[in-house]
PDB file of N, CA and C in Angstrom:
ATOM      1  N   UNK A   1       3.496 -11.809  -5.675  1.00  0.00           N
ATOM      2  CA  UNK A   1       3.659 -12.145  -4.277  1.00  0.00           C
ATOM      3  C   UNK A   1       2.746 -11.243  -3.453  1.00  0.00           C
ATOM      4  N   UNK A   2       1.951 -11.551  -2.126  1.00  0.00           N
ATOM      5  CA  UNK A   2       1.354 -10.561  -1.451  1.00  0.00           C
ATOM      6  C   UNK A   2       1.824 -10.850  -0.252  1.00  0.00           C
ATOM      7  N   UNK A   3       1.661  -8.857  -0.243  1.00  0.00           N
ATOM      8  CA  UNK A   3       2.086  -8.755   0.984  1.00  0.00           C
ATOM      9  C   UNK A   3       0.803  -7.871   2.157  1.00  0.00           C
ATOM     10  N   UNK A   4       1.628  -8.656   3.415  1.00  0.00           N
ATOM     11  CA  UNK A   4       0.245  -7.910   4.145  1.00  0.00           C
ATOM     12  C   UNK A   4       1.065  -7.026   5.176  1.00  0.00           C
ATOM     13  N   UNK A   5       0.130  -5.876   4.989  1.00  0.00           N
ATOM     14  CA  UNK A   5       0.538  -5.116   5.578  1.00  0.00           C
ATOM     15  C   UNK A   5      -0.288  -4.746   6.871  1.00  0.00           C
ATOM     16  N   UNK A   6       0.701  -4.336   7.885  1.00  0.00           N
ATOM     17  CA  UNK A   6       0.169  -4.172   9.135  1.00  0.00           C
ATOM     18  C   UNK A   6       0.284  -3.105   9.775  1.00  0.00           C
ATOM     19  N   UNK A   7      -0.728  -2.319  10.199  1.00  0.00           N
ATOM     20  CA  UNK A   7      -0.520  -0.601  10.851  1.00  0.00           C
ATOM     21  C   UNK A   7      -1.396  -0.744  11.853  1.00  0.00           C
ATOM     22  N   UNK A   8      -0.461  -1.149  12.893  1.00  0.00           N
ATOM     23  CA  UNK A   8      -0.785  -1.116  14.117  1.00  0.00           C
ATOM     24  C   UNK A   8      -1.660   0.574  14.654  1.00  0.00           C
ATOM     25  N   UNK A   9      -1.649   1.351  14.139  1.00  0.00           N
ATOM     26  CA  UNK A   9      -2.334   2.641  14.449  1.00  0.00           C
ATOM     27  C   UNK A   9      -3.455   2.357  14.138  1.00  0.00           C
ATOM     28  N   UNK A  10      -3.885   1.542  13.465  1.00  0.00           N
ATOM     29  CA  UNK A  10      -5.196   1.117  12.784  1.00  0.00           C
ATOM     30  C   UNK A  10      -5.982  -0.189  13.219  1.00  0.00           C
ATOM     31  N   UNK A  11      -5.480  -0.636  13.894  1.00  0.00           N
ATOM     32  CA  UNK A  11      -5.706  -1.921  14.942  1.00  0.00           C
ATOM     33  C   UNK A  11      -6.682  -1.395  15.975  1.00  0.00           C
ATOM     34  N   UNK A  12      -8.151  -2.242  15.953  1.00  0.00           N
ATOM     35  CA  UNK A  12      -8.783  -1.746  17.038  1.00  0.00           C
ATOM     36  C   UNK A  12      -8.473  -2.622  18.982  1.00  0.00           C
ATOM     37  N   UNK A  13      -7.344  -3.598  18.240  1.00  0.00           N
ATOM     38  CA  UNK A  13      -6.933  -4.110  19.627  1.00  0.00           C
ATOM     39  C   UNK A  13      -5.540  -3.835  20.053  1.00  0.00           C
ATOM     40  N   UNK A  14      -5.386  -2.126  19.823  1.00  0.00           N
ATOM     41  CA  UNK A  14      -4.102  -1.429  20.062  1.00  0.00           C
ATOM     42  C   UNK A  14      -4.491  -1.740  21.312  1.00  0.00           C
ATOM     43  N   UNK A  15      -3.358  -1.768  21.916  1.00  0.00           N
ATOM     44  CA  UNK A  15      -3.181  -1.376  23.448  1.00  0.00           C
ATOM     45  C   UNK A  15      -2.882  -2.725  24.623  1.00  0.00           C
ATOM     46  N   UNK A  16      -4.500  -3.232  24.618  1.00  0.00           N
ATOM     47  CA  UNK A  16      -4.508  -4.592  25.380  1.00  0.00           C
ATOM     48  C   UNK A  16      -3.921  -5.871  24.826  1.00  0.00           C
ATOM     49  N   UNK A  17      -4.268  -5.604  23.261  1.00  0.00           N
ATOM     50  CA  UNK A  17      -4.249  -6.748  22.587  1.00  0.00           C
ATOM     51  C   UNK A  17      -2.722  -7.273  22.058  1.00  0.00           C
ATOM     52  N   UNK A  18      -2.011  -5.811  22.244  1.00  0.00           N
ATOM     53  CA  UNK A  18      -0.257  -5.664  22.081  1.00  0.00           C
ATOM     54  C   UNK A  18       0.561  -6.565  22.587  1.00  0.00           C
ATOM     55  N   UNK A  19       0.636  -6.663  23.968  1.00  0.00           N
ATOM     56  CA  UNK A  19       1.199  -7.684  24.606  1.00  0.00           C
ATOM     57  C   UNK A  19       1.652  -8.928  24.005  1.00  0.00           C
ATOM     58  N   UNK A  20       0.043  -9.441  23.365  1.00  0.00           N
ATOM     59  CA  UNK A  20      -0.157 -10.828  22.875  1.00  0.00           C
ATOM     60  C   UNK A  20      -0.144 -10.995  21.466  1.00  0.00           C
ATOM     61  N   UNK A  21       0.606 -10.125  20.934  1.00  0.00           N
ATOM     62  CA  UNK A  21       0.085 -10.201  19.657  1.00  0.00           C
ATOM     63  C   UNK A  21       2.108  -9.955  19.055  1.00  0.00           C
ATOM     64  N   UNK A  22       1.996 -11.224  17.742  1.00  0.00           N
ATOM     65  CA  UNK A  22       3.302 -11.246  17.171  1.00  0.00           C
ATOM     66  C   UNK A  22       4.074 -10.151  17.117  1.00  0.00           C
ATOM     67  N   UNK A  23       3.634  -9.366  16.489  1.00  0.00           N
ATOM     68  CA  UNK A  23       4.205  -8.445  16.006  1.00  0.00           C
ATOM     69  C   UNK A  23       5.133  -7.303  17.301  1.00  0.00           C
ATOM     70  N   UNK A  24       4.384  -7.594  18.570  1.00  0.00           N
ATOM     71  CA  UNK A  24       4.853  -7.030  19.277  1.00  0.00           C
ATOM     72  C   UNK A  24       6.128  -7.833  19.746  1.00  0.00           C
ATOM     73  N   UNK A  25       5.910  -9.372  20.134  1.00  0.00           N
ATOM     74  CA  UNK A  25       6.743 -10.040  20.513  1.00  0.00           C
ATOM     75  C   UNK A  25       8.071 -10.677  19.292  1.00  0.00           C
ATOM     76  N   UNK A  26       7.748 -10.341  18.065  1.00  0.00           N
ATOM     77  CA  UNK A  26       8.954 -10.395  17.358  1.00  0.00           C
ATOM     78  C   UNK A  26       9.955  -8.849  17.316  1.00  0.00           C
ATOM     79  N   UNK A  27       9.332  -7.716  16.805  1.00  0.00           N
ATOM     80  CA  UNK A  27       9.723  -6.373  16.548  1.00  0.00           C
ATOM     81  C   UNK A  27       9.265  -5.655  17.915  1.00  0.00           C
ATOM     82  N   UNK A  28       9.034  -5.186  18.947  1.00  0.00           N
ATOM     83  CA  UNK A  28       8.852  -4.943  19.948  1.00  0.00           C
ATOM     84  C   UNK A  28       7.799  -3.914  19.738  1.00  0.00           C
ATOM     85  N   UNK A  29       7.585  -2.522  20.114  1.00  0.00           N
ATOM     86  CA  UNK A  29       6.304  -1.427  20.892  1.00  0.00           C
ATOM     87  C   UNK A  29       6.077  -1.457  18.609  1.00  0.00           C
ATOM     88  N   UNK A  30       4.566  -1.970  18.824  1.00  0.00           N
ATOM     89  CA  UNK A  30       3.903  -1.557  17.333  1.00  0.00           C
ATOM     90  C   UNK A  30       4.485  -0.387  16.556  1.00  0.00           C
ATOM     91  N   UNK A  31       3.975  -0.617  15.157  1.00  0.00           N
ATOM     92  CA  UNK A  31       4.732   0.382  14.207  1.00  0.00           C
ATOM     93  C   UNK A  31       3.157  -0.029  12.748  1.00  0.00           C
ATOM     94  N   UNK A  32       4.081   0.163  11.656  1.00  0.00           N
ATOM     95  CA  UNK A  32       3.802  -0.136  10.599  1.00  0.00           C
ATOM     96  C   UNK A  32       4.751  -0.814   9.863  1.00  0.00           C
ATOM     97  N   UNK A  33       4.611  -2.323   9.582  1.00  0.00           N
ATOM     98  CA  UNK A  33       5.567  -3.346   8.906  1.00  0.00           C
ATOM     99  C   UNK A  33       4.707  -3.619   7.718  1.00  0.00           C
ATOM    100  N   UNK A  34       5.421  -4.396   6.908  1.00  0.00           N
ATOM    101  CA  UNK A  34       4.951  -5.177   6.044  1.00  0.00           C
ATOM    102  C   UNK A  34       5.461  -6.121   5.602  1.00  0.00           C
ATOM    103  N   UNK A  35       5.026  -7.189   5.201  1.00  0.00           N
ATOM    104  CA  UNK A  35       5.198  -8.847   5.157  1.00  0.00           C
ATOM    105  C   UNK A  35       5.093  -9.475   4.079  1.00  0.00           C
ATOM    106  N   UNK A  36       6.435  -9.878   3.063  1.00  0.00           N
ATOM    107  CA  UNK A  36       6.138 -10.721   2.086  1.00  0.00           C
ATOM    108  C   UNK A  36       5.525 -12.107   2.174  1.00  0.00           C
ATOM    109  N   UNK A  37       4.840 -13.027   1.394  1.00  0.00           N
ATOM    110  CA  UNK A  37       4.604 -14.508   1.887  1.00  0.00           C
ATOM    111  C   UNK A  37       5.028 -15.439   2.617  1.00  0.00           C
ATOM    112  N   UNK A  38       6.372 -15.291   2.314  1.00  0.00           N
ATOM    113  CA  UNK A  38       7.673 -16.409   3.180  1.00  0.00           C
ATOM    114  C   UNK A  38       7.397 -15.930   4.369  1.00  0.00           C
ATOM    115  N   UNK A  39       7.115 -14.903   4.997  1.00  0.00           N
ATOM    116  CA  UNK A  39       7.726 -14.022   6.336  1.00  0.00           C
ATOM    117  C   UNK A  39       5.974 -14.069   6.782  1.00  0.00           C
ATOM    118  N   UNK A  40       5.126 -14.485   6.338  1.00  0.00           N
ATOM    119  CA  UNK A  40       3.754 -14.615   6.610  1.00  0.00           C
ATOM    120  C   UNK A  40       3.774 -15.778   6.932  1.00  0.00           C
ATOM    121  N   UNK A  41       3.827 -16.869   6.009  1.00  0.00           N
ATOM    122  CA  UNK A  41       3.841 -17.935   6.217  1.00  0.00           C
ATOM    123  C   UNK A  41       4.924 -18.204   7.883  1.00  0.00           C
ATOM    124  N   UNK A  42       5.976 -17.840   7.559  1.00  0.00           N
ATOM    125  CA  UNK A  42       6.852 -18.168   8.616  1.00  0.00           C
ATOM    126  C   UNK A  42       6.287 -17.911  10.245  1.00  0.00           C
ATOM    127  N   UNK A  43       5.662 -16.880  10.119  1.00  0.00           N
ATOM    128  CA  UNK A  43       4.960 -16.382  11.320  1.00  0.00           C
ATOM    129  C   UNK A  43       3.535 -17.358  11.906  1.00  0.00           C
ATOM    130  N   UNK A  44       3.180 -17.793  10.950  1.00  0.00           N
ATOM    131  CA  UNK A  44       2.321 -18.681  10.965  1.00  0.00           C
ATOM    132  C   UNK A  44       2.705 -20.030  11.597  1.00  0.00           C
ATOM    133  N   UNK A  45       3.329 -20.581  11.047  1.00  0.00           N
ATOM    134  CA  UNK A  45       4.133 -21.661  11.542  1.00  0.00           C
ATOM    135  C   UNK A  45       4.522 -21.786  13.474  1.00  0.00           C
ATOM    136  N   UNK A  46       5.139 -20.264  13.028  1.00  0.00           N
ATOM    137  CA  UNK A  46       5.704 -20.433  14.413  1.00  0.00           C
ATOM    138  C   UNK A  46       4.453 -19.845  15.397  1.00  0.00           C
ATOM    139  N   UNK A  47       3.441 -19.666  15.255  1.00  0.00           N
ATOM    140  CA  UNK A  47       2.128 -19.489  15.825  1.00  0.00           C
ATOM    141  C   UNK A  47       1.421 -20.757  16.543  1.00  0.00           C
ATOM    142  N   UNK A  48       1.187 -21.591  14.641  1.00  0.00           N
ATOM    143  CA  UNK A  48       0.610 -23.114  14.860  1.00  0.00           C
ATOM    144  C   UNK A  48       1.624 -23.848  16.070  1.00  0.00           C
ATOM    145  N   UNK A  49       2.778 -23.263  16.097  1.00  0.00           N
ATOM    146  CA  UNK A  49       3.935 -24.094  17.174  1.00  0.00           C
ATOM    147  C   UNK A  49       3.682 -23.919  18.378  1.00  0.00           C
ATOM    148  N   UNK A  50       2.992 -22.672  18.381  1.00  0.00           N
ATOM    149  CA  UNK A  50       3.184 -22.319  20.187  1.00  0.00           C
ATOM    150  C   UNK A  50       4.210 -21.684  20.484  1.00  0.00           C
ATOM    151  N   UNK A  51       4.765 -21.308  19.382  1.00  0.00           N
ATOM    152  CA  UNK A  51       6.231 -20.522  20.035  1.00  0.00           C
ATOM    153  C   UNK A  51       6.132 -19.132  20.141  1.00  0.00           C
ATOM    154  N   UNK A  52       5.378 -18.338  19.350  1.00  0.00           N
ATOM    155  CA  UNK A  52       4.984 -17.216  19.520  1.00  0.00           C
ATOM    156  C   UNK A  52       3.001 -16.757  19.650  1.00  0.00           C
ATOM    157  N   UNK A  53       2.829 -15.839  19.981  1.00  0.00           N
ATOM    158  CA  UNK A  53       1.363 -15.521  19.216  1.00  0.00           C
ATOM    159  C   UNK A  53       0.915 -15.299  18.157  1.00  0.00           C
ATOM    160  N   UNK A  54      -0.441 -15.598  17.678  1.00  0.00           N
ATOM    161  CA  UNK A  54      -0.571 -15.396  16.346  1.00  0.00           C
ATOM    162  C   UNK A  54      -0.844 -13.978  16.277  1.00  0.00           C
ATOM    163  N   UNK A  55      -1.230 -12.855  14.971  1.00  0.00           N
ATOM    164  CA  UNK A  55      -1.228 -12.117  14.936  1.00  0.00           C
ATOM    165  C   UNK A  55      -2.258 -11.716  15.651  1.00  0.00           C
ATOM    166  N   UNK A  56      -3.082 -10.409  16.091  1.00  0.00           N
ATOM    167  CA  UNK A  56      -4.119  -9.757  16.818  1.00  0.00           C
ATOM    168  C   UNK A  56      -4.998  -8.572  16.037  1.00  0.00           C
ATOM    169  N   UNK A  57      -4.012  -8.469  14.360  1.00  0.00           N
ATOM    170  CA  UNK A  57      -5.205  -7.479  14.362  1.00  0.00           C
ATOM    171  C   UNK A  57      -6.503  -7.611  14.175  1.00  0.00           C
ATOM    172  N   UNK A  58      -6.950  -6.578  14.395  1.00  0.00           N
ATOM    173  CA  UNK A  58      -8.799  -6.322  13.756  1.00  0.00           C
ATOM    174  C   UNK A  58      -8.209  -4.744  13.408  1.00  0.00           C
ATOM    175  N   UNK A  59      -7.897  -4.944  12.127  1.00  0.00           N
ATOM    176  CA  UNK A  59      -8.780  -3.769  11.406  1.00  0.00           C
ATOM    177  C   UNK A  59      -9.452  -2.673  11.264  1.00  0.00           C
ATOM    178  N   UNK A  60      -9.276  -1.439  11.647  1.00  0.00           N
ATOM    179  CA  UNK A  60     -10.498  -0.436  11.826  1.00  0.00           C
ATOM    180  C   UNK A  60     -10.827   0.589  10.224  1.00  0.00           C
ATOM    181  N   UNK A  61     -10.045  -0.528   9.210  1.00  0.00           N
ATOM    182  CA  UNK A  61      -9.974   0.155   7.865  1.00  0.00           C
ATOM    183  C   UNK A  61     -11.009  -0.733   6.982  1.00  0.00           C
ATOM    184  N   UNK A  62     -11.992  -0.564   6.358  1.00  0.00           N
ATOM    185  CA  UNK A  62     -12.835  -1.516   5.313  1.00  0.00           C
ATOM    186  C   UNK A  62     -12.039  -1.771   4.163  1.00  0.00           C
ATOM    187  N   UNK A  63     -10.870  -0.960   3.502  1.00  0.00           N
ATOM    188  CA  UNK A  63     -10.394  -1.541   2.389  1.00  0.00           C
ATOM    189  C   UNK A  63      -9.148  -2.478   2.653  1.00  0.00           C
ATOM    190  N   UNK A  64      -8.838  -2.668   4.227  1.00  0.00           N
ATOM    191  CA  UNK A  64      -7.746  -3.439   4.855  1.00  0.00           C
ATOM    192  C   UNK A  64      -7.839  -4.926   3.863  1.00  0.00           C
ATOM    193  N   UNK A  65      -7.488  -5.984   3.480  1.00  0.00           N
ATOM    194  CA  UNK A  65      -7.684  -7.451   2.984  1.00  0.00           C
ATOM    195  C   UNK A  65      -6.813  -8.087   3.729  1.00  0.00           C
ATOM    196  N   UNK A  66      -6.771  -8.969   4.250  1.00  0.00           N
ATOM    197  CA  UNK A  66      -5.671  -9.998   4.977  1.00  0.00           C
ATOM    198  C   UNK A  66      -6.153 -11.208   4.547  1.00  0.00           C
ATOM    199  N   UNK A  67      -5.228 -11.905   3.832  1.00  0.00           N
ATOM    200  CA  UNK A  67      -4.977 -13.421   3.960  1.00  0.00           C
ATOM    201  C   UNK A  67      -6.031 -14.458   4.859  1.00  0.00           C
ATOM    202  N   UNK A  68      -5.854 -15.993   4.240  1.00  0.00           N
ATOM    203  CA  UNK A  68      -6.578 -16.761   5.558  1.00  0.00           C
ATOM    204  C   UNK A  68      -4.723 -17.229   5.857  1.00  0.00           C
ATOM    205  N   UNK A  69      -3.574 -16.844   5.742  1.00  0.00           N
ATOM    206  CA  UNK A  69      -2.797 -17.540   6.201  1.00  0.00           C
ATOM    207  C   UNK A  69      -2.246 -17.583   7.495  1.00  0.00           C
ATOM    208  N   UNK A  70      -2.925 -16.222   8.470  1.00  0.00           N
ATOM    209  CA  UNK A  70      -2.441 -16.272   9.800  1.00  0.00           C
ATOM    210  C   UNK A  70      -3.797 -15.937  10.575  1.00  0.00           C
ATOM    211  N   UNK A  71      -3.839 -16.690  11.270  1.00  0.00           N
ATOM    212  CA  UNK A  71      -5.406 -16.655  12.278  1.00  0.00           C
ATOM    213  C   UNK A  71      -5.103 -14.738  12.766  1.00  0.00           C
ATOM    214  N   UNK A  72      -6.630 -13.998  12.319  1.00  0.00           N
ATOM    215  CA  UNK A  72      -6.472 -13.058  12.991  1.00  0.00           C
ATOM    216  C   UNK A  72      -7.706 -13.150  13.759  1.00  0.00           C
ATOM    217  N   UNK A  73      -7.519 -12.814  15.102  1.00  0.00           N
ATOM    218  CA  UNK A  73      -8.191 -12.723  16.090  1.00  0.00           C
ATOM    219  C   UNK A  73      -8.462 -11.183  16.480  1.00  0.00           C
TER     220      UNK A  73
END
């Protein structure tokens, strides 16, 4: 199973990009989570819906890998 992991400390669209970005609007002020498939996928879904935002990171790590399963912007 993969999981993606997310460290918002490592996000170069900390700050502005927070607001709009899932992770803030499911779990509230950024952290470091991590995400089995189901709970990726699920986030996704509810992205493609319009019900939430899709995720926001960018990365400021080169060995970071993310999925094509959630649009990162």
């Amino acid at each position: 199973m993969t999981t993606l992991h997310v460290d918002c400390d490592g996000c170069a669209a900390r700050g502005p990009g927070c607001a709009d970005c899932v992770i803030s609007v499911l779990l509230g002020p950024p952290g470091d989570v991590d995400f089995e498939g189901p709970e990726v996928e699920a986030m996704a879904v509810l992205a493609d819906a319009g019900l939430v935002p899709p995720l926001r990171l960018v990365s400021t790590r080169r060995d970071h890998h993310l999925g094509d399963i959630l649009k990162v912007v």
